[in-house]
Protein backbone atom coordinates (compact mmCIF):
# COMPACT_ATOMS: atom_id res chain seq x y z
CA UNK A 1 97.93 34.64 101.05
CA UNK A 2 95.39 32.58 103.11
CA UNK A 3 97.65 31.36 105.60
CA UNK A 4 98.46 35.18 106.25
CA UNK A 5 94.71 35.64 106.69
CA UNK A 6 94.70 32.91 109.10
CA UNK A 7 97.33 33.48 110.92
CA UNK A 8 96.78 37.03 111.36
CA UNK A 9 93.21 36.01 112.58
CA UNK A 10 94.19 33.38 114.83
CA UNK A 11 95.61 36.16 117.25
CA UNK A 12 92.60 37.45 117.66
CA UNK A 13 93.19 40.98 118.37
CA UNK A 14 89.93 43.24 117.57
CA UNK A 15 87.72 40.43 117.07
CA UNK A 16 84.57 39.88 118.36
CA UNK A 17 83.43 37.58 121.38
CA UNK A 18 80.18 36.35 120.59
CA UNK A 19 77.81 36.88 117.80
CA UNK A 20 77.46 40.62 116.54
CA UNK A 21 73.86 41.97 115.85
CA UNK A 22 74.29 43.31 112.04
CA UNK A 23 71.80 45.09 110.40
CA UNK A 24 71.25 46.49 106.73
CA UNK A 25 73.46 49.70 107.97
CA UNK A 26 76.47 47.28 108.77
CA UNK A 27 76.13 44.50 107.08
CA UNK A 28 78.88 45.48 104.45
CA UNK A 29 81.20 46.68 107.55
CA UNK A 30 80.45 43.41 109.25
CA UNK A 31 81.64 41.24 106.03
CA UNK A 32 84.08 43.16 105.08
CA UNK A 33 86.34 44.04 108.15
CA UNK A 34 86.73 40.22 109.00
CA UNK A 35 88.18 37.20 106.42
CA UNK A 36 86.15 34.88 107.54
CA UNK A 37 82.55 35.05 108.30
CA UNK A 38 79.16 33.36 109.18
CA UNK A 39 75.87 35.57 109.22
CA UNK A 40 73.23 33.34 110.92
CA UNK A 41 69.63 34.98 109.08
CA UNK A 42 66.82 34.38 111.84
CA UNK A 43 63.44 35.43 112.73
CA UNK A 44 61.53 35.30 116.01
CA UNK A 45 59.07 33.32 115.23
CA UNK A 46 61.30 30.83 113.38
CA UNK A 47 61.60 27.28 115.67
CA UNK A 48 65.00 26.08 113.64
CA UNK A 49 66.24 29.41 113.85
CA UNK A 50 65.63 29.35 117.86
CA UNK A 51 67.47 25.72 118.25
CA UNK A 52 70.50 26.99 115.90
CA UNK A 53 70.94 30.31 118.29
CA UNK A 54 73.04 28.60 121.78
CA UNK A 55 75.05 26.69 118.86
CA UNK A 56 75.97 29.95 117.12
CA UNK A 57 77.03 31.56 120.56
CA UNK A 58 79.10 28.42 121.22
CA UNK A 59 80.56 28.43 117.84
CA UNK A 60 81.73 32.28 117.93
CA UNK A 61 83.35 31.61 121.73
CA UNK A 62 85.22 28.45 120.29
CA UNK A 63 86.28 29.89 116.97
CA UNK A 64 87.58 33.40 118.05
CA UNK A 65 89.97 34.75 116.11
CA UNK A 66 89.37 32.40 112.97
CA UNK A 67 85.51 33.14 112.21
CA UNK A 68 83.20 36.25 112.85
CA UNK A 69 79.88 34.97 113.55
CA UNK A 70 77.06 37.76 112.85
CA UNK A 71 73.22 37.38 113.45
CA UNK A 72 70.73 38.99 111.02
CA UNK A 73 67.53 39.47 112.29
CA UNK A 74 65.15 39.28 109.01
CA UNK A 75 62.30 40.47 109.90
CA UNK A 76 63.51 43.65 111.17
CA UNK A 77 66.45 44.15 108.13
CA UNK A 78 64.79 43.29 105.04
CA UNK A 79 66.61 45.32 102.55
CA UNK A 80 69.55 42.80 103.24
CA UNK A 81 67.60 39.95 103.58
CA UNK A 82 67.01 40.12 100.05
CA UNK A 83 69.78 40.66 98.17
């Protein structure tokens, strides 16, 4: 069954090309529409979280297709944050 999730996902039809802003109103969309995914939690005053951001963009260019890469801004979803 995984290979069929990868190999349907390595086409990459209807996937996204860089990092998608989610928010407490999509996160469950976001998750749940793609197999595989990454949700990078940042703030903007967080330093490691500022460094991790261009390889995040990088990543979700070179892994189209195979990995959804979502960004979570904390400060401003908090509801999601926490659970």
């Amino acid at each position: 069954m995984m290979d069929d999730i990868m190999n349907e996902a390595s086409k990459g039809n209807g996937w996204p090309t860089g990092p998608v802003e989610v928010n407490d109103g999509n996160f469950g969309d976001f998750v749940s529409k793609y197999p595989i995914t990454v949700v990078d939690c940042w703030a903007p005053w967080c330093g490691p979280c500022k460094m991790i951001a261009p390889i995040i963009e990088e990543l979700s260019h070179e892994m189209k297709g195979k990995i959804a890469f979502g960004k979570l801004n904390t400060d401003e979803n908090q509801g999601i944050a926490r659970d």
